[in-house]
PDB file of N, CA and C in Angstrom:
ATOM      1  N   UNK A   1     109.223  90.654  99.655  1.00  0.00           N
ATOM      2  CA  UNK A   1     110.382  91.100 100.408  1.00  0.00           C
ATOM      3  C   UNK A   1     110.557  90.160 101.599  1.00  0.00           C
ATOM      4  N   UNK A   2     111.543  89.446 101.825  1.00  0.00           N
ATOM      5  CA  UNK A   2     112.059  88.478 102.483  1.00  0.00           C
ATOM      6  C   UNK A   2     113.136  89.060 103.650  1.00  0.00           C
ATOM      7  N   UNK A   3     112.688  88.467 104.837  1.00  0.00           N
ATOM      8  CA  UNK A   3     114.051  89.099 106.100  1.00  0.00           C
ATOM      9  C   UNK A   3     114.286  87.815 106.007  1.00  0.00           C
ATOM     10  N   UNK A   4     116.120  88.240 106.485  1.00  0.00           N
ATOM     11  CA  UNK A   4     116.558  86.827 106.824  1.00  0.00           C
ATOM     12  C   UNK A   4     116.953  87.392 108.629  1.00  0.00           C
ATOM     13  N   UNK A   5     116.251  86.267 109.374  1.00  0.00           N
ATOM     14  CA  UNK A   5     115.752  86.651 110.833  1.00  0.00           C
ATOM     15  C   UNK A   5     116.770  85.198 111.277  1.00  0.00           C
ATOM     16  N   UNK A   6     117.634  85.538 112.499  1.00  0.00           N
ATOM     17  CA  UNK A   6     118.376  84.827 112.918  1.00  0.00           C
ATOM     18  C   UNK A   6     117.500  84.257 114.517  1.00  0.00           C
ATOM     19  N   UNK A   7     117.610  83.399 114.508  1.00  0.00           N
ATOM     20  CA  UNK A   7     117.186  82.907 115.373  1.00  0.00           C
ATOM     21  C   UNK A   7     117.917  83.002 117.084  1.00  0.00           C
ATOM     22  N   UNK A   8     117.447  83.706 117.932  1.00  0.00           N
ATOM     23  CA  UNK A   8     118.105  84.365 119.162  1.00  0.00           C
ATOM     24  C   UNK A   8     117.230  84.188 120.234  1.00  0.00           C
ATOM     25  N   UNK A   9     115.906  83.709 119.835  1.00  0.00           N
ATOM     26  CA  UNK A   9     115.155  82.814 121.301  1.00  0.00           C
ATOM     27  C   UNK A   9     113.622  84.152 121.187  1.00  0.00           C
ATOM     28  N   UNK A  10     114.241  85.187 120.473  1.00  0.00           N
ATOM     29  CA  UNK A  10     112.688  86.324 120.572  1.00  0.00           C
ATOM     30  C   UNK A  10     111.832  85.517 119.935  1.00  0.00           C
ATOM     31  N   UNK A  11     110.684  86.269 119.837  1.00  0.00           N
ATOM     32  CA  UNK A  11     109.572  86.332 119.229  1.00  0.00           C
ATOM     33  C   UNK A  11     109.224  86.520 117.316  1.00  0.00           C
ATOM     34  N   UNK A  12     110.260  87.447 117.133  1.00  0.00           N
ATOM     35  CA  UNK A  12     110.357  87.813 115.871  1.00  0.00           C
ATOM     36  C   UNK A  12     111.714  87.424 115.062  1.00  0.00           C
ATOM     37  N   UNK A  13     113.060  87.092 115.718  1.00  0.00           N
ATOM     38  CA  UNK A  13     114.104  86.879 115.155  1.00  0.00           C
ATOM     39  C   UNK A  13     114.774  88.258 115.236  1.00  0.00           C
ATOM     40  N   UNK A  14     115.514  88.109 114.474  1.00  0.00           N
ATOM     41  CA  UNK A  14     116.869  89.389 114.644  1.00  0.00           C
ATOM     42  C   UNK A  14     117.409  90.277 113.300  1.00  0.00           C
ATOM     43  N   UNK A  15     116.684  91.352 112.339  1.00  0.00           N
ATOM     44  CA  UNK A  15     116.994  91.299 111.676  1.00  0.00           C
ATOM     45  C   UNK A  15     118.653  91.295 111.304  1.00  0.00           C
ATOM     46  N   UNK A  16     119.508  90.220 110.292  1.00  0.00           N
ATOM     47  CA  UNK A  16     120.476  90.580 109.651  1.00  0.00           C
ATOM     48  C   UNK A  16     121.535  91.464 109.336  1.00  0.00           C
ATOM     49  N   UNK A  17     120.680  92.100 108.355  1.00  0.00           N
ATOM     50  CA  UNK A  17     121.147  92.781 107.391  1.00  0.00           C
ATOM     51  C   UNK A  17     120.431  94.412 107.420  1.00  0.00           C
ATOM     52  N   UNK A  18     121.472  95.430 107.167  1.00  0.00           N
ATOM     53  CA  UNK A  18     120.832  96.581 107.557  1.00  0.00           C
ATOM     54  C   UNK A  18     120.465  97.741 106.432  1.00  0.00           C
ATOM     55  N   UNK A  19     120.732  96.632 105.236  1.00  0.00           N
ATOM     56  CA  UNK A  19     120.099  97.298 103.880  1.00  0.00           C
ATOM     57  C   UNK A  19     118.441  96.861 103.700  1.00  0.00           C
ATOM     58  N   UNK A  20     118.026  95.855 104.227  1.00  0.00           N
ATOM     59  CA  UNK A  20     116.485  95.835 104.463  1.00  0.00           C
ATOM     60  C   UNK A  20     115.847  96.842 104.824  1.00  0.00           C
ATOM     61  N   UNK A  21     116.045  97.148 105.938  1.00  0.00           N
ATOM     62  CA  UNK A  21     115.931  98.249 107.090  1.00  0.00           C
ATOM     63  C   UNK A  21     115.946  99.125 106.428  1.00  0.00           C
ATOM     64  N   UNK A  22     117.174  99.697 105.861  1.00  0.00           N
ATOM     65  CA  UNK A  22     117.291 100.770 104.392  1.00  0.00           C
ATOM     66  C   UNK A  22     115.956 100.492 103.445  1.00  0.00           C
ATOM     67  N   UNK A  23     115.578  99.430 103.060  1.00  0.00           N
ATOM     68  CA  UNK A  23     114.918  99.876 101.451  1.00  0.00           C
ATOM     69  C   UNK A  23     113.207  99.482 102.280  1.00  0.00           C
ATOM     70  N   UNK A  24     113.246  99.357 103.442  1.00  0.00           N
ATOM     71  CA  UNK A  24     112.224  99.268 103.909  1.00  0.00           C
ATOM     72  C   UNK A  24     111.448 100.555 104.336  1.00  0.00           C
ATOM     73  N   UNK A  25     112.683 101.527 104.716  1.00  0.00           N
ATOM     74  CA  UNK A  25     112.396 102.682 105.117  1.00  0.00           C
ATOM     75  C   UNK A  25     112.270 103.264 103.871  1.00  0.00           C
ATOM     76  N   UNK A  26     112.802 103.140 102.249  1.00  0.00           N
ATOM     77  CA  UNK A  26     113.035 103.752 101.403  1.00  0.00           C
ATOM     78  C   UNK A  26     111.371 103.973 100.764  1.00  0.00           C
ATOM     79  N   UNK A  27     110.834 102.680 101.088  1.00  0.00           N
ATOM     80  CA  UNK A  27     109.477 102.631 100.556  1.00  0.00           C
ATOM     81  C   UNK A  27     108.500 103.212 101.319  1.00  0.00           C
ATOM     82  N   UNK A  28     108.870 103.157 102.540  1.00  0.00           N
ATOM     83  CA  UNK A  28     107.481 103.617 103.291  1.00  0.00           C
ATOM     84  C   UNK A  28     107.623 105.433 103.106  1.00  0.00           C
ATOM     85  N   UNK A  29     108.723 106.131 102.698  1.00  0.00           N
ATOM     86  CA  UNK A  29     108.877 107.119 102.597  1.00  0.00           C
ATOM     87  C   UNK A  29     108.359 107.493 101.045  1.00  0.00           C
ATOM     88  N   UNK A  30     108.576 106.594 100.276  1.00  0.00           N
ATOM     89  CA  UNK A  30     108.243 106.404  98.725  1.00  0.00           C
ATOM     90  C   UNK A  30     106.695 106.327  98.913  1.00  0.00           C
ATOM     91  N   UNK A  31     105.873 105.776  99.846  1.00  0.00           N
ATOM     92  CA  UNK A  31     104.729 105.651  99.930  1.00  0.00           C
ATOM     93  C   UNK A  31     104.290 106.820  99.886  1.00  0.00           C
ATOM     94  N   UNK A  32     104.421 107.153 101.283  1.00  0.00           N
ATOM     95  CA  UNK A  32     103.547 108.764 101.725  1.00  0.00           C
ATOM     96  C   UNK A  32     103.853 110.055 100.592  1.00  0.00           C
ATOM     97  N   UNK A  33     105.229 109.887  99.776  1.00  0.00           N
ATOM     98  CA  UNK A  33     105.517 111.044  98.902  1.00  0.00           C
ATOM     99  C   UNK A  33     103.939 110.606  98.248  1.00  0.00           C
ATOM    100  N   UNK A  34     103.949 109.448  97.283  1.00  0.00           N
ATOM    101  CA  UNK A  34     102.878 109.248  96.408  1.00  0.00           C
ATOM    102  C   UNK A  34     101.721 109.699  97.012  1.00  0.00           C
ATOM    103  N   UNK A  35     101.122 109.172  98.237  1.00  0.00           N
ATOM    104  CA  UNK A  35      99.585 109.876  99.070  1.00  0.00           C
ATOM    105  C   UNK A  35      99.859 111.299  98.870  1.00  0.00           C
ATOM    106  N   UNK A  36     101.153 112.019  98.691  1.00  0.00           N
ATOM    107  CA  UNK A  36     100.507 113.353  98.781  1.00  0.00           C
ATOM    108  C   UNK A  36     100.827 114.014  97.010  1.00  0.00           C
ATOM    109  N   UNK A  37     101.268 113.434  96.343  1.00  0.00           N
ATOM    110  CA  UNK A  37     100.863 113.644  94.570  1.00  0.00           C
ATOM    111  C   UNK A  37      99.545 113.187  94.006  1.00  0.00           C
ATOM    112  N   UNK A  38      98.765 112.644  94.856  1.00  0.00           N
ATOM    113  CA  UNK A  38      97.579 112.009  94.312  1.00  0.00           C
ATOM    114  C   UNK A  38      96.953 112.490  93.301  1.00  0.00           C
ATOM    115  N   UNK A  39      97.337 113.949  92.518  1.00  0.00           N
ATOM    116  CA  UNK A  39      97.143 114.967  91.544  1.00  0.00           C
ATOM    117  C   UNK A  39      98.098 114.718  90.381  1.00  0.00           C
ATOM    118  N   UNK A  40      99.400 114.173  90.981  1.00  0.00           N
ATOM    119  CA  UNK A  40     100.123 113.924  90.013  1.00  0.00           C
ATOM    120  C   UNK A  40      99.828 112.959  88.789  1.00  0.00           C
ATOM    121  N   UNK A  41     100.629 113.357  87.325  1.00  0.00           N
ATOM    122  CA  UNK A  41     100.714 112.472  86.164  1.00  0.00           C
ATOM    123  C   UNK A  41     101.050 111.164  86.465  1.00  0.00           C
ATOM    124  N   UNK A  42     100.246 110.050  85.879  1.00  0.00           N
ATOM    125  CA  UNK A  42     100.938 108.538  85.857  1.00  0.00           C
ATOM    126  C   UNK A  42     102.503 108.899  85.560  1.00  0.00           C
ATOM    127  N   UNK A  43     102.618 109.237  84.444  1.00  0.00           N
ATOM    128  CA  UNK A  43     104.006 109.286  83.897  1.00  0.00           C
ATOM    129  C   UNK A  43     104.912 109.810  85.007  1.00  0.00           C
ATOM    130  N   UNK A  44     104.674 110.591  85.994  1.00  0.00           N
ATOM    131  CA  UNK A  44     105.623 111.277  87.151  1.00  0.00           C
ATOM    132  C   UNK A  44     105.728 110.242  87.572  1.00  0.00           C
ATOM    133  N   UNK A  45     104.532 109.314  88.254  1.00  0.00           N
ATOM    134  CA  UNK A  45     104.583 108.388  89.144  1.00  0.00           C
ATOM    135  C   UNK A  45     105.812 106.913  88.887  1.00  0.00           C
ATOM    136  N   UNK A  46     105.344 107.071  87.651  1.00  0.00           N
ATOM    137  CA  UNK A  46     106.534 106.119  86.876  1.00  0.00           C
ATOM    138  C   UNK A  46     108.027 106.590  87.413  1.00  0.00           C
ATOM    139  N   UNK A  47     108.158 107.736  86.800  1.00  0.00           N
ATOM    140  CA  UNK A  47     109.728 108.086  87.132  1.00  0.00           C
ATOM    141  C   UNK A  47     110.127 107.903  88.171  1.00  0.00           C
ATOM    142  N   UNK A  48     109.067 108.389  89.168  1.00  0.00           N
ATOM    143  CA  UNK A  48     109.957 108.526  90.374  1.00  0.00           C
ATOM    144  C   UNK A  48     109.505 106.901  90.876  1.00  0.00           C
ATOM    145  N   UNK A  49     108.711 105.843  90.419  1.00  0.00           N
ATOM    146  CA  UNK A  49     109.339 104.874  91.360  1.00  0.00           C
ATOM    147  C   UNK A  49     110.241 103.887  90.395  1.00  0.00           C
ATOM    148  N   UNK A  50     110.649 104.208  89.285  1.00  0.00           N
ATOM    149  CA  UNK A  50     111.733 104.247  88.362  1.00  0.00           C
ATOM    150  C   UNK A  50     113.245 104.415  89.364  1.00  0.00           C
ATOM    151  N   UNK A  51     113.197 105.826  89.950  1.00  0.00           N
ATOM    152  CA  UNK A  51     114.135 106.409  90.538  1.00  0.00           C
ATOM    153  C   UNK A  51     114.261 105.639  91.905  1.00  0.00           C
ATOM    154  N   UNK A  52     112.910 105.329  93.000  1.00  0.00           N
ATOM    155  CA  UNK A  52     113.456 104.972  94.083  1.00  0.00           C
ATOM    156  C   UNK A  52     113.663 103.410  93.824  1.00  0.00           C
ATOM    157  N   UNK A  53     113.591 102.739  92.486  1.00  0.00           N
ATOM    158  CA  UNK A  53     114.153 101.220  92.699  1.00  0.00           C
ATOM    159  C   UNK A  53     115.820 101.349  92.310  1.00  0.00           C
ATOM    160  N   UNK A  54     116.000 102.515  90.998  1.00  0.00           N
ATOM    161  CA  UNK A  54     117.368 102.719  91.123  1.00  0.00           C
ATOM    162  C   UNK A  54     118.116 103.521  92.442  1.00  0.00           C
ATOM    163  N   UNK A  55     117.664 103.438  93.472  1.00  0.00           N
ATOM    164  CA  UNK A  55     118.013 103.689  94.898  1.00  0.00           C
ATOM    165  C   UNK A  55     117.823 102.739  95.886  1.00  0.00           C
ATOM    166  N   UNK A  56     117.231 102.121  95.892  1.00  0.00           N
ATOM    167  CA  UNK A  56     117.763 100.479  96.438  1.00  0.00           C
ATOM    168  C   UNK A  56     118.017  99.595  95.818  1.00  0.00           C
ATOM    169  N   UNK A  57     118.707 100.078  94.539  1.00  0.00           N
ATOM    170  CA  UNK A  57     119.687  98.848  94.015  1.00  0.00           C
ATOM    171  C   UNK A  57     121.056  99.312  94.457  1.00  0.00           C
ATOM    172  N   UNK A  58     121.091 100.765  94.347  1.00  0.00           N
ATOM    173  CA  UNK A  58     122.721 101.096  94.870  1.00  0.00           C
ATOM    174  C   UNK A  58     122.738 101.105  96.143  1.00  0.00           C
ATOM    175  N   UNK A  59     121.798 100.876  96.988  1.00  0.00           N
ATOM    176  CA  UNK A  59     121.746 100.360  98.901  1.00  0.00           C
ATOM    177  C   UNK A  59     122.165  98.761  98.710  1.00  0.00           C
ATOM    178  N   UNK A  60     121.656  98.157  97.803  1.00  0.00           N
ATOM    179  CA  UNK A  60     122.140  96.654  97.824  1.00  0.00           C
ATOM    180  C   UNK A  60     120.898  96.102  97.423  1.00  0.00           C
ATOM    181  N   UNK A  61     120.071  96.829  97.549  1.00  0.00           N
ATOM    182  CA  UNK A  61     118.330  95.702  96.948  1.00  0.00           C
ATOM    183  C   UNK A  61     117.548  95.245  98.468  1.00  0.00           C
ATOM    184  N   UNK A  62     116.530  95.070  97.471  1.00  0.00           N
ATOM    185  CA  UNK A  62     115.790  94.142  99.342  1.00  0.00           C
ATOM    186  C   UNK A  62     115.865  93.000  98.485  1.00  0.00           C
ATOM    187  N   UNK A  63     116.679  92.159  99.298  1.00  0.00           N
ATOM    188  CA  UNK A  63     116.707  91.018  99.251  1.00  0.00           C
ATOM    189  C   UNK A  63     116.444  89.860 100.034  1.00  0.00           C
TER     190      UNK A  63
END
């Protein structure tokens, strides 16, 4: 996963684009669901990160 960081004199750059931000948050939320299924079926696990990539493709993708 790639930022495109504009250059403005900081330390870190500037993020862009505010669908990053989106699918950045999409995952870290996608994370913690999974830490707490740790009981759950592979096959669940599939679907649902099946489901949250078809949810940051209709945000625009991390690109």
């Amino acid at each position: 996963m790639t930022y495109r960081l504009r250059g403005d004199g900081g330390r870190f750059g500037r993020l862009v684009y505010a669908n990053e931000i989106a699918c950045l948050f999409c995952i870290v939320i996608y994370v913690q669901f999974l830490f707490t299924l740790e009981e759950a079926g592979v096959v669940f696990r599939l679907y649902m990160l099946l489901f949250a990539f078809l949810v940051m493709e209709q945000m625009g993708g991390c690109t």
